[in-house]
Protein backbone atom coordinates (compact mmCIF):
# COMPACT_ATOMS: atom_id res chain seq x y z
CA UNK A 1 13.66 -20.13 -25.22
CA UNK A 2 15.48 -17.01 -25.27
CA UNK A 3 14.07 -13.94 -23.67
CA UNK A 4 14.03 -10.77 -25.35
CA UNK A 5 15.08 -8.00 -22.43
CA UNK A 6 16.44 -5.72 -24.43
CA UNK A 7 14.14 -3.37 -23.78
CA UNK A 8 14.40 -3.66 -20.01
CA UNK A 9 18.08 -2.84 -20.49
CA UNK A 10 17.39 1.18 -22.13
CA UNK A 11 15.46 2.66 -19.11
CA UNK A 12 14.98 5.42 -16.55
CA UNK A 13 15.37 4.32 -13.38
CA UNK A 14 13.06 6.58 -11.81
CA UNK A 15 9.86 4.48 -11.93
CA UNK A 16 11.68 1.82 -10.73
CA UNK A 17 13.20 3.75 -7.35
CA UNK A 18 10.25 5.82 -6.20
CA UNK A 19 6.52 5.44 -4.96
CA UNK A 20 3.38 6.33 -6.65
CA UNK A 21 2.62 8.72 -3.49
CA UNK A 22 5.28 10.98 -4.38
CA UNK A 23 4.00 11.75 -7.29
CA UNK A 24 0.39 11.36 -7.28
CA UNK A 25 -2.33 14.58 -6.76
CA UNK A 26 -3.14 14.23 -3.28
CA UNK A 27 -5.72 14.82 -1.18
CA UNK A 28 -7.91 12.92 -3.82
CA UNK A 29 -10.33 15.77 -4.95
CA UNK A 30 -14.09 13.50 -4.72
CA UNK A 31 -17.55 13.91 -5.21
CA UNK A 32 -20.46 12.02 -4.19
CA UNK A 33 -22.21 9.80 -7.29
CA UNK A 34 -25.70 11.59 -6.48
CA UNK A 35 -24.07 14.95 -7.72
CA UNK A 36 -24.24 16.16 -11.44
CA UNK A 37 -22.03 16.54 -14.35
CA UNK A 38 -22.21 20.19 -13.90
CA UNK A 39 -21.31 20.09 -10.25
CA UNK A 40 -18.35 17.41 -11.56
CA UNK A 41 -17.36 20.07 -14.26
CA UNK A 42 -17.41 23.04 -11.66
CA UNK A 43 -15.65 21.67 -9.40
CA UNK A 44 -12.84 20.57 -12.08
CA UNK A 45 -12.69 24.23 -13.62
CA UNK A 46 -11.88 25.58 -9.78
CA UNK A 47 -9.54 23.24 -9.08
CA UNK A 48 -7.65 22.80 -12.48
CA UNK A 49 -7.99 19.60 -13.04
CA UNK A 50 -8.81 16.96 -15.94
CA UNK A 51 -10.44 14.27 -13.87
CA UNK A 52 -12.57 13.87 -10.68
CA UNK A 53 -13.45 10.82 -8.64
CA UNK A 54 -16.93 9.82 -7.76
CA UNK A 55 -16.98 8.05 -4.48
CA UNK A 56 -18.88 6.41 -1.77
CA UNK A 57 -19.62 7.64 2.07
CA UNK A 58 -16.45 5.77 2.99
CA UNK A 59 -14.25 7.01 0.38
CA UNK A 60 -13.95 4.06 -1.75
CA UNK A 61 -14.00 4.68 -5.16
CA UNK A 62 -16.86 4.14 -7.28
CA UNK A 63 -15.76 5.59 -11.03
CA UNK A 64 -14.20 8.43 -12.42
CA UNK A 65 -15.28 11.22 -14.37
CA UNK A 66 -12.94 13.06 -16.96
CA UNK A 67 -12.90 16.59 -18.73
CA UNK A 68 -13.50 14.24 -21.75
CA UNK A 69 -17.14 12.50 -20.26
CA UNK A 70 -18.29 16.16 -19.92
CA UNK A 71 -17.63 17.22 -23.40
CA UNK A 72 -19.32 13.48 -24.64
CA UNK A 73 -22.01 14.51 -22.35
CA UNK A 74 -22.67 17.76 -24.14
CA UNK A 75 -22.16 16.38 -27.97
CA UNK A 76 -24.71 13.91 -27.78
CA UNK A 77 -27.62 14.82 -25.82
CA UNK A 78 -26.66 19.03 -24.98
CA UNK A 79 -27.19 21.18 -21.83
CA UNK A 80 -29.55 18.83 -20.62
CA UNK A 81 -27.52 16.13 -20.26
CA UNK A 82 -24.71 17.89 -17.78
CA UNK A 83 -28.11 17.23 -15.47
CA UNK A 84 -27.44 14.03 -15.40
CA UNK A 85 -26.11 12.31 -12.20
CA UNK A 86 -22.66 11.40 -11.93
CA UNK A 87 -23.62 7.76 -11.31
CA UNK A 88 -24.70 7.23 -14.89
CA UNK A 89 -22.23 8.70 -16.70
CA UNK A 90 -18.71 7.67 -14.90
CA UNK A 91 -16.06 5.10 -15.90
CA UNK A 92 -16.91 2.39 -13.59
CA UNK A 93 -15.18 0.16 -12.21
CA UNK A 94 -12.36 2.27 -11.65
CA UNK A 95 -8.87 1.43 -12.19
CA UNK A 96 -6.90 2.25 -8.69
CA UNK A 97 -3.18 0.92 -7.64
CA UNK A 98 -2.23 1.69 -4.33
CA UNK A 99 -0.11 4.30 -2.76
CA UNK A 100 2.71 1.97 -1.83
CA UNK A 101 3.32 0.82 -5.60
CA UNK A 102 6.06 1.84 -7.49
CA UNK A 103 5.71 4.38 -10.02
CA UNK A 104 6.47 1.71 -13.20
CA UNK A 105 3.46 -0.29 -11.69
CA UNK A 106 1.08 2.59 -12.81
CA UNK A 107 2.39 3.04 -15.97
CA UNK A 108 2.23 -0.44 -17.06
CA UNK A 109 -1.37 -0.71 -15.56
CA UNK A 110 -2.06 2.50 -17.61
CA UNK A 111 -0.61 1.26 -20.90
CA UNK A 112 -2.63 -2.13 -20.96
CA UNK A 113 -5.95 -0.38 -20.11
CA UNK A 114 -5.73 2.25 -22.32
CA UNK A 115 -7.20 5.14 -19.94
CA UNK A 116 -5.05 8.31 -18.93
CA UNK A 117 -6.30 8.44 -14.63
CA UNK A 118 -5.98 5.93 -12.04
CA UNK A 119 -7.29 6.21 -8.51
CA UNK A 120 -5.01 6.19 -5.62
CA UNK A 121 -6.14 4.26 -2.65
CA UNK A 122 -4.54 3.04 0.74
CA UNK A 123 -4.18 -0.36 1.94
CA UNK A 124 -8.00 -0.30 2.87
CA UNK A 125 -9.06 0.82 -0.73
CA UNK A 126 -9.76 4.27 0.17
CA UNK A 127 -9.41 7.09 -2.03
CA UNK A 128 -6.28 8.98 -1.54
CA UNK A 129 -4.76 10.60 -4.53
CA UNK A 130 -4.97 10.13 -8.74
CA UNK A 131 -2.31 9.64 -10.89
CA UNK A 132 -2.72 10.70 -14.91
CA UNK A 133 -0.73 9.81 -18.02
CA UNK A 134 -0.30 13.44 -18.47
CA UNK A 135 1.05 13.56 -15.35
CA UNK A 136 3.76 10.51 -15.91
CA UNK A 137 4.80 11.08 -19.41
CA UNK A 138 8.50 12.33 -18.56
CA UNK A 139 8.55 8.96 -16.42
CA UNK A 140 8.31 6.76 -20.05
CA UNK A 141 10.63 3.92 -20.30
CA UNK A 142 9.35 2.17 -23.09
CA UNK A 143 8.00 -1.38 -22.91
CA UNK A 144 10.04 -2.19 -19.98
CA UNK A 145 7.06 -0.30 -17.91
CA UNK A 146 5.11 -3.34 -18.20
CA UNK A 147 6.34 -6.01 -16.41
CA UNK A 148 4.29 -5.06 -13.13
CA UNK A 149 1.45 -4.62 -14.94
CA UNK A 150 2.45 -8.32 -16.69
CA UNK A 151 2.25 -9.97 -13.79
CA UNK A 152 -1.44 -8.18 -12.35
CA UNK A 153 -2.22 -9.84 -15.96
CA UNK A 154 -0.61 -12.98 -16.35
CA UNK A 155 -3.21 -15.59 -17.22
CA UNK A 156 -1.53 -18.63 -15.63
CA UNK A 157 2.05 -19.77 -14.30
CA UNK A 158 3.87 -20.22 -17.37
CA UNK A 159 2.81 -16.27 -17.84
CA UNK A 160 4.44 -15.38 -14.39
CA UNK A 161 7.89 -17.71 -15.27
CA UNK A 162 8.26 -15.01 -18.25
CA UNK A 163 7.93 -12.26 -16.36
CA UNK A 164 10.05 -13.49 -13.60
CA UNK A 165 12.49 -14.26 -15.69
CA UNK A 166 13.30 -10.67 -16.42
CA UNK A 167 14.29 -9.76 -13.32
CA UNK A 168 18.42 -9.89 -13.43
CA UNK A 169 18.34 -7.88 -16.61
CA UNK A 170 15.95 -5.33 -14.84
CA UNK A 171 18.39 -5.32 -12.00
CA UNK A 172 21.19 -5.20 -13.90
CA UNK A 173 20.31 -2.16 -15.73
CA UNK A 174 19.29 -0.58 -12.30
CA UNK A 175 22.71 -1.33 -11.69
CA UNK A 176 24.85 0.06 -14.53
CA UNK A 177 22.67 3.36 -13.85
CA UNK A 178 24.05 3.74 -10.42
CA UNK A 179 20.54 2.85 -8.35
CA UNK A 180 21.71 1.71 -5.16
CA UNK A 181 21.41 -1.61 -4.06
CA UNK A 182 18.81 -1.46 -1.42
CA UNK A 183 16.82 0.04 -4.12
CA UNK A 184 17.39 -3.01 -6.65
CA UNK A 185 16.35 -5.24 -3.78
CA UNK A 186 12.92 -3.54 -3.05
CA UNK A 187 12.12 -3.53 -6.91
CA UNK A 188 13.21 -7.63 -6.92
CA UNK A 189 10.73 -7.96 -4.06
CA UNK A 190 8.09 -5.91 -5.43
CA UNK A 191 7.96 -8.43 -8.41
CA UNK A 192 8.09 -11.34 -5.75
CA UNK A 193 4.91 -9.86 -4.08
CA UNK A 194 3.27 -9.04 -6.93
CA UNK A 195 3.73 -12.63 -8.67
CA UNK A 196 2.36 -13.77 -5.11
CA UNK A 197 -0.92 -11.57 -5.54
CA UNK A 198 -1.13 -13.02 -8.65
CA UNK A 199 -0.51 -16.79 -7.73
CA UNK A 200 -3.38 -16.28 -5.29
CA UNK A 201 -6.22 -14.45 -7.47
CA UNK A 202 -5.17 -16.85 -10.38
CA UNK A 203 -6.11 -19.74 -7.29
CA UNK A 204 -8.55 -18.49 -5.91
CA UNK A 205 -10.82 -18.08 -9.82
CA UNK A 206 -9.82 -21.53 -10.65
CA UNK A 207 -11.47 -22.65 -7.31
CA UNK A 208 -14.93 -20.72 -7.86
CA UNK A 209 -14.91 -22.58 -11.47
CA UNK A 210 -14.19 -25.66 -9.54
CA UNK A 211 -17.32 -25.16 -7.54
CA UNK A 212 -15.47 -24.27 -4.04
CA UNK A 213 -17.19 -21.22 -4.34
CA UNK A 214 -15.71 -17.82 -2.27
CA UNK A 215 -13.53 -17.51 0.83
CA UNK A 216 -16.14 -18.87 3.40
CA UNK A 217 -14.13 -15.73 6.16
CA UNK A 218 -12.10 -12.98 4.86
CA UNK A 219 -8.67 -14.05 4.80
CA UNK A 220 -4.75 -12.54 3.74
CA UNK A 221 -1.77 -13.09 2.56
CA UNK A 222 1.27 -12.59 3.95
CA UNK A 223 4.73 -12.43 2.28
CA UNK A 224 7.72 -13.10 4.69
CA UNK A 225 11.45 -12.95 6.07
CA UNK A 226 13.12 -11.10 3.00
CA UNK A 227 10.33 -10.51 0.76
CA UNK A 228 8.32 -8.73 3.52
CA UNK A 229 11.38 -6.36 4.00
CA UNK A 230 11.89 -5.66 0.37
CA UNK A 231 15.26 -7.25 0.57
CA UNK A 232 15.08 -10.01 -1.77
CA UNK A 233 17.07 -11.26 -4.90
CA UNK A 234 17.10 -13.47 -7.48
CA UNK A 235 17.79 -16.69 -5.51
CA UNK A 236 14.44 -16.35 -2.75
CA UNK A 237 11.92 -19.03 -2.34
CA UNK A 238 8.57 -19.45 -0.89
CA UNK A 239 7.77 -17.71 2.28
CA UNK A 240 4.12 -17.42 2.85
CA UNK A 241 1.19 -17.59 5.22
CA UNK A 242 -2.60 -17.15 5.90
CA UNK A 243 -4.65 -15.44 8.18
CA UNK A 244 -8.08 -16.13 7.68
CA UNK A 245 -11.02 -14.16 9.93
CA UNK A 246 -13.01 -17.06 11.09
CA UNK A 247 -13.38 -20.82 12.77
CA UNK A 248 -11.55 -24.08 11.84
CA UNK A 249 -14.50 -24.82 9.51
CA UNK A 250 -12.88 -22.17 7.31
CA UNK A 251 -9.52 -23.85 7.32
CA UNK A 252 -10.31 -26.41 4.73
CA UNK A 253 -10.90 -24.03 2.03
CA UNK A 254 -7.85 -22.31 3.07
CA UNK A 255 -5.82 -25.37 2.88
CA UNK A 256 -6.99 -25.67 -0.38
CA UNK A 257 -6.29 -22.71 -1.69
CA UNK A 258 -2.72 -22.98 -0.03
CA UNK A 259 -1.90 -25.67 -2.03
CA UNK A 260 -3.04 -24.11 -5.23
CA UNK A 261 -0.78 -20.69 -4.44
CA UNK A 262 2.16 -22.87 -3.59
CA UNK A 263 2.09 -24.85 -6.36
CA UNK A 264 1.43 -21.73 -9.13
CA UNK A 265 4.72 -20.49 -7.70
CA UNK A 266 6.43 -23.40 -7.70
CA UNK A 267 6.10 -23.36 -11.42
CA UNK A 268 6.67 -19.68 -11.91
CA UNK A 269 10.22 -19.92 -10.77
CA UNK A 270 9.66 -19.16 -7.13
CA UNK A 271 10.93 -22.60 -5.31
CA UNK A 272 8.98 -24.30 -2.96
CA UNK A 273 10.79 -23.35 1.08
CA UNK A 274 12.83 -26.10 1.70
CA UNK A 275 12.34 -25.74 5.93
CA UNK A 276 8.38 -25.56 4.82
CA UNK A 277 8.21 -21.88 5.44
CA UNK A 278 4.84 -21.76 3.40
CA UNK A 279 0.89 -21.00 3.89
CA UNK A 280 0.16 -25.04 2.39
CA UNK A 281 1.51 -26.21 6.01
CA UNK A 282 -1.07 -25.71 8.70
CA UNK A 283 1.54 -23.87 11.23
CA UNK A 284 1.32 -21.18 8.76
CA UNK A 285 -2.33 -21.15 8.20
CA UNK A 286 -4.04 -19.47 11.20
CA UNK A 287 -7.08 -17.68 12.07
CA UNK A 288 -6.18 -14.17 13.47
CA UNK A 289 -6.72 -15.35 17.09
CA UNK A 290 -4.89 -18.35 16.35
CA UNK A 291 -1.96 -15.90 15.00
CA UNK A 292 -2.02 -13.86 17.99
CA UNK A 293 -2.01 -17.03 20.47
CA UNK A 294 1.50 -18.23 18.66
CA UNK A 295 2.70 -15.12 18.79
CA UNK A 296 2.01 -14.90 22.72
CA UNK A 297 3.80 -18.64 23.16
CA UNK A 298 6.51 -17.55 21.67
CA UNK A 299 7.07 -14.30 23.52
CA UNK A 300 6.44 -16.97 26.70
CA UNK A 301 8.25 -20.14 25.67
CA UNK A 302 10.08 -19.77 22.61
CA UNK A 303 12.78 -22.63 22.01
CA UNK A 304 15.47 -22.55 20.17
CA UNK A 305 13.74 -23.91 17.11
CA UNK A 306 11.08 -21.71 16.96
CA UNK A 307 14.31 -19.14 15.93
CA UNK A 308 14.10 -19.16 12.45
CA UNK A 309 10.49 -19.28 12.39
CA UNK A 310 10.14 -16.40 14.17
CA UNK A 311 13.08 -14.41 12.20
CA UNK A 312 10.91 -15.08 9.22
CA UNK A 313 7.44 -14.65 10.53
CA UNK A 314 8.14 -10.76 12.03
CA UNK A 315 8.75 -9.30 8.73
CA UNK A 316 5.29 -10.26 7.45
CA UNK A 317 3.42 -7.99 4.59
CA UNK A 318 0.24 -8.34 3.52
CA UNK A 319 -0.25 -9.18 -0.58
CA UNK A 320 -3.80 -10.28 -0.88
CA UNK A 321 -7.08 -10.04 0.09
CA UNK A 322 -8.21 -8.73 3.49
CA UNK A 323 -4.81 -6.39 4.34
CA UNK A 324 -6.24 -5.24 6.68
CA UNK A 325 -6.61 -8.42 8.69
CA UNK A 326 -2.64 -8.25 9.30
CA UNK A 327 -3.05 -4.81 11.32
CA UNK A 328 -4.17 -6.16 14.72
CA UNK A 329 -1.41 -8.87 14.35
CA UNK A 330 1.39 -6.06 13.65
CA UNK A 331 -0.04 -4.19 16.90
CA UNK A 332 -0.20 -7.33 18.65
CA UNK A 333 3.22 -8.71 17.89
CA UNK A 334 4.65 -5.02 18.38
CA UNK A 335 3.06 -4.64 21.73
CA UNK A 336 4.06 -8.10 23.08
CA UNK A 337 7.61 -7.98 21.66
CA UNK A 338 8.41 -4.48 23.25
CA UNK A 339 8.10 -5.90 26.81
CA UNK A 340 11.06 -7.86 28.64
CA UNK A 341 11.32 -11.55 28.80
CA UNK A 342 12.70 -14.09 26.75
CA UNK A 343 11.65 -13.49 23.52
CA UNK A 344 14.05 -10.88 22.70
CA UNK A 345 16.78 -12.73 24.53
CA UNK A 346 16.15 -15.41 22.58
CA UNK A 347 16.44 -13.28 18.83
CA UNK A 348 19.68 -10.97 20.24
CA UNK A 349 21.19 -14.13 21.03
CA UNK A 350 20.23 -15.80 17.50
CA UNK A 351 21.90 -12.92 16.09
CA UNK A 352 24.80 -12.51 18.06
CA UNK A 353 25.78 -16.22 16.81
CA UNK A 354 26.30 -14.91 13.17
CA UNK A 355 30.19 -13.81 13.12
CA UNK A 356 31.41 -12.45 9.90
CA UNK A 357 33.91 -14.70 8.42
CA UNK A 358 37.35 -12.75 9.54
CA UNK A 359 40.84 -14.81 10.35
CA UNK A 360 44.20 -13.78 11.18
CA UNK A 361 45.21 -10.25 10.68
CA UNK A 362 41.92 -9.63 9.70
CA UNK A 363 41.76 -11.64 6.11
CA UNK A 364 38.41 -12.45 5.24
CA UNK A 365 37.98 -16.58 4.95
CA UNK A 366 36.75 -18.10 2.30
CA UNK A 367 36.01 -22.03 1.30
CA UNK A 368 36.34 -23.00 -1.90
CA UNK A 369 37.06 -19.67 -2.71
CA UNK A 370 34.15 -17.84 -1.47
CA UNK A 371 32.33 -16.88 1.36
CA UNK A 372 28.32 -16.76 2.19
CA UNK A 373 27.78 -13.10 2.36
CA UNK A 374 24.48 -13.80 4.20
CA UNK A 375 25.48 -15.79 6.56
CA UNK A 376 28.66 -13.93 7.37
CA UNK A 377 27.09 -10.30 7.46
CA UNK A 378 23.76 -9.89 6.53
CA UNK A 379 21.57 -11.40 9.17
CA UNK A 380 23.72 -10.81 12.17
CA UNK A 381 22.99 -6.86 10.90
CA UNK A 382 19.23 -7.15 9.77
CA UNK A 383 18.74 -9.55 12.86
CA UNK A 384 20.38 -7.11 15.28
CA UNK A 385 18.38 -4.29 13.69
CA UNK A 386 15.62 -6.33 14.09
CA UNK A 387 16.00 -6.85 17.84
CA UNK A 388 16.56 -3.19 18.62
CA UNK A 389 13.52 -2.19 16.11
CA UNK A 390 11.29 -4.54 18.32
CA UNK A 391 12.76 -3.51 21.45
CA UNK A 392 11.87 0.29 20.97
CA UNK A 393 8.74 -1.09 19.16
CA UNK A 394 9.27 0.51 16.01
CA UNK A 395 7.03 0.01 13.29
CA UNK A 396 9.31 -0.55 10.27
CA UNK A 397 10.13 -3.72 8.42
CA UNK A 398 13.23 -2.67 6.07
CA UNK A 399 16.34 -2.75 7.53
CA UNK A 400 17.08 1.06 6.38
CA UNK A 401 13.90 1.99 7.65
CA UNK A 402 14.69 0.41 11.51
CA UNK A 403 18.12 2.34 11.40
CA UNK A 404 16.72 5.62 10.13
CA UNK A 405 13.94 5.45 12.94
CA UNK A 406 16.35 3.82 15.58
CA UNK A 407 18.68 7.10 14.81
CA UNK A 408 15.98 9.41 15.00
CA UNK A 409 14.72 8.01 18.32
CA UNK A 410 18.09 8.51 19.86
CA UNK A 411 18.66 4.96 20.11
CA UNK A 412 21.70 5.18 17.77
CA UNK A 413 23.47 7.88 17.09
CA UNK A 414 23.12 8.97 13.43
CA UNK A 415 27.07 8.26 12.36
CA UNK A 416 25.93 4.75 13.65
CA UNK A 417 22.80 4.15 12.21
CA UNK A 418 24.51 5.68 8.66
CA UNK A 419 27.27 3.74 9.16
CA UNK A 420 25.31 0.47 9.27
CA UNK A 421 22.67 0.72 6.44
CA UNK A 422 25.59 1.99 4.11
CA UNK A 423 27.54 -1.63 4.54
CA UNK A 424 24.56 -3.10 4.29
CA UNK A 425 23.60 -1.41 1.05
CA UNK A 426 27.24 -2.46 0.02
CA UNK A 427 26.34 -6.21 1.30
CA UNK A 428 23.70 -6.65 -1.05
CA UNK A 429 25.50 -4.95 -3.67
CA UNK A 430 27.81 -7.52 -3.64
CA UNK A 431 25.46 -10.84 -3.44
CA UNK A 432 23.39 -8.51 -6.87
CA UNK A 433 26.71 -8.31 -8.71
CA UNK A 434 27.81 -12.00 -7.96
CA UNK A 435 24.64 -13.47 -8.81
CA UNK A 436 24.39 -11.72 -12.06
CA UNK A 437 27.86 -12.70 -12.90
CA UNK A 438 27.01 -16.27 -12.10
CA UNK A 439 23.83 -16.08 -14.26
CA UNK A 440 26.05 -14.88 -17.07
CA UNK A 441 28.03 -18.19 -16.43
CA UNK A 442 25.66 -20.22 -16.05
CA UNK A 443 26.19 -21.11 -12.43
CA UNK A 444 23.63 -22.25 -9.56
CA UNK A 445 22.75 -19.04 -7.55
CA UNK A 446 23.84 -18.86 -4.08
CA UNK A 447 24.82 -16.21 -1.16
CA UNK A 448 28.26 -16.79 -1.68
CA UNK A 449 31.02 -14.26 -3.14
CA UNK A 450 33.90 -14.47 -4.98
CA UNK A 451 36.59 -12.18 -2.80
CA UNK A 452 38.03 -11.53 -6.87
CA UNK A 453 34.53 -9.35 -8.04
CA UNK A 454 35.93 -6.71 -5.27
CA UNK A 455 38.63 -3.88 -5.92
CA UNK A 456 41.55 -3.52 -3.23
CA UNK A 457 39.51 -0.68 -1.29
CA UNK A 458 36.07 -2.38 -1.53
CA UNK A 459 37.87 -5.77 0.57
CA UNK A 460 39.28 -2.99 2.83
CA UNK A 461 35.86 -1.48 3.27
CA UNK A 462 33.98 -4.96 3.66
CA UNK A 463 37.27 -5.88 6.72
CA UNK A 464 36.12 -2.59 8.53
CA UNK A 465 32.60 -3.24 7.85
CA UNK A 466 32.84 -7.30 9.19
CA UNK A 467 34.99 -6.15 11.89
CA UNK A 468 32.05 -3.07 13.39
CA UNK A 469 29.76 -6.51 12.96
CA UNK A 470 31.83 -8.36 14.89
CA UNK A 471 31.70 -5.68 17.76
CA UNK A 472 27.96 -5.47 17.27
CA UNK A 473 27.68 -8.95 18.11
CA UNK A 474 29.78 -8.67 20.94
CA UNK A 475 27.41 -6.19 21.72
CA UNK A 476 24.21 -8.45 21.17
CA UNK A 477 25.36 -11.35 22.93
CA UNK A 478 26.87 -9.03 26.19
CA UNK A 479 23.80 -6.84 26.35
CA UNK A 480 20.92 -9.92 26.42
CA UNK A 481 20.03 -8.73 30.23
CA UNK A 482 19.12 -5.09 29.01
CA UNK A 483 17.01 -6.29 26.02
């Protein structure tokens, strides 16, 4: 079956590259349900607003009430009825997407529901801001705007393989309309989370109508390595895990609802993690004490095969259920990691192995006529970022983000820092534009690049760029006694 995308390939970028936070109304404006519709409608006319959201104690969202419910109010039942409390007259349940979403996730979410305001809330589901259609309409991009909101509806796997599906022509469109690279990559892993979300809501009904019932201990989860960066492309696989807020007599409905999540991505494109990288295996299914006890071994003991677990683990993001479960463990692993000892030996020297494929007189080698751009740049500059990010115990999990932060610390001087995330931007330019061209031909995806899809000063730029990694690795692997 071919897949329509045309429409995904006429569209504004800018829902695609920014945040709902930057352009929601924020602080939210609330107002307790116990109030009236004439308080409601006061407090709208001073303000100059359209909306107003009715909340709880703890500013979580209860309903909304619009310039609209006021005038229904007054229609059917007159003056007496703006007496009425807000509690029976709001939209309720409300319609929220959080802070950290991208702007095209609204709009879709808008356009299937059919309302005009959605409530902003944090990670915790507190109020924070609103969002309205009035606000959004020079952000329209046609039916394109729907794909987030696809997946937040997809009733089952084959529903998610669509929507996956559209993600190169998506990119590629990003791409002909000059959105930078980095960008692409955080809108290719925002449709990785989301399809993750939605793997694990979609498991977690079926169970309830299987008669497992609810979580028996609040539980979340997590999204790693690439994904949790927002670094991902069209070639990433499973990399999951649990934490769960409770005793091992939780674990079993856990493990059962791992295998369920793993297996709904499986067949909605997203391969099962050949090195087993996935919540369905029990080392990734922990309670949050049993998190923060691995994390401590390997801060004491790590080995050397505990490398690429832990290179995958740190990056962690939250996707479902209790988020904030994975706070303490972010502190935790933060707090441990900043401190000397072998842990960070052990990741500077992972890193420092990675050395960019360069031969004599500084041609770039290639087998079979390409070379693994991961493996030859990528992770020797997000794992060296890494290391220094832990070291100085910043909390960021994008590699821009840790330069940015590193530079503004004084840990790198800002030519540096800009220096690094603009090759790396180029990096992943390069794997986005060979692995579109190799979807166009049909080809199996990989990390590896065709030296031919580059112009003359591009393979000059990409010889500087491998040879500043190869000094950073000198770097890495010279400087293990200071980390």
């Amino acid at each position: 079956m071919k897949l329509d995308t045309s429409s995904l390939e006429r569209i504004d970028s800018f829902p695609y590259r920014h945040k709902v936070a930057e352009v929601m109304s924020a602080p939210a404006v609330t107002i307790p349900p116990q109030a009236t519709l004439v308080e409601a409608a006061r407090v709208m006319a001073e303000k100059g607003i359209s909306s107003i959201m009715v909340t709880a104690s703890d500013d979580l969202p209860l309903g909304i009430v619009t310039e609209r419910d006021v005038l229904r109010a007054v229609a059917q039942t007159g003056s007496i009825g703006m007496h009425q409390p807000l509690s029976a007259v709001m939209s309720s349940p409300v319609a929220t997407v959080k802070e950290e979403a991208l702007i095209f996730v609204a709009l879709g979410r808008m356009d299937r529901l059919k309302i005009r305001h959605l409530a902003v809330v944090d990670r915790q589901g507190r109020a924070v801001g609103m969002v309205s259609a009035r606000s959004l309409l020079k952000l329209r991009a046609g039916s394109a705007l729907a794909l987030g909101d696809e997946i937040a509806s997809a009733p089952d796997a084959q529903a998610l393989a669509l929507a996956h599906a559209k993600v190169p022509s998506l990119a590629k469109a990003l791409l002909e309309e000059g959105v930078e690279p980095t960008g692409i990559a955080n809108v290719v892993s925002t449709v990785l989370r989301d399809i993750t979300a939605r793997a694990a809501e979609l498991a977690e009904l079926a169970m309830a109508d299987d008669g497992w019932g609810g979580p028996p201990a609040p539980g979340c989860l997590l999204i790693l390595g690439s994904g949790g960066r927002g670094e991902s492309l069209f070639k990433a696989d499973q990399d999951n895990a649990i934490i769960y807020d409770g005793g091992p007599d939780a674990d079993p409905w856990y493990a059962e609802i791992s295998r369920r999540i793993c297996e709904t991505l499986d067949e909605a494109g997203v391969p099962k993690c050949k090195g087993g990288v996935m919540c369905v295996n029990a080392q990734w299914r922990r309670s949050a004490d049993g998190w923060k006890a691995e994390i401590d071994r390997w801060m004491r003991e790590a080995k050397g095969e505990d490398v690429l677990n832990i290179d995958i683990f740190i990056d962690f993001k939250p996707v479902y259920g209790t988020q904030s479960l994975a706070d303490p463990i972010r502190s935790h692993l933060l707090e441990k990691a900043g401190k000397p000892g072998p842990f960070l030996h052990l990741l500077a020297s992972s890193a420092a192995q990675m050395r960019p494929p360069l031969g004599l007189f500084g041609r770039i080698k290639t087998q079979e006529g390409r070379f693994d751009i991961k493996l030859s740049g990528l992770l020797l500059l997000v794992g060296a970022v890494r290391v220094l990010a832990l070291k100085h115990r910043i909390d960021a999990q994008s590699t821009r983000e840790r330069l940015a932060l590193l530079a503004k610390g004084g840990h790198m001087s800002d030519e540096e820092a800009n220096a690094f995330s603009r090759l790396h931007d180029f990096m992943i330019g390069l794997q986005i534009r060979q692995q579109l061209a190799d979807i166009k031909n049909g080809l199996e995806l990989s990390n590896r690049v065709d030296p031919k899809i580059m112009s003359r000063a591009e393979r000059s730029y990409l010889k500087d760029g491998f040879t500043r990694l190869n000094a950073l690795a000198w770097v890495m692997q010279n400087a293990l006694s200071t980390v």
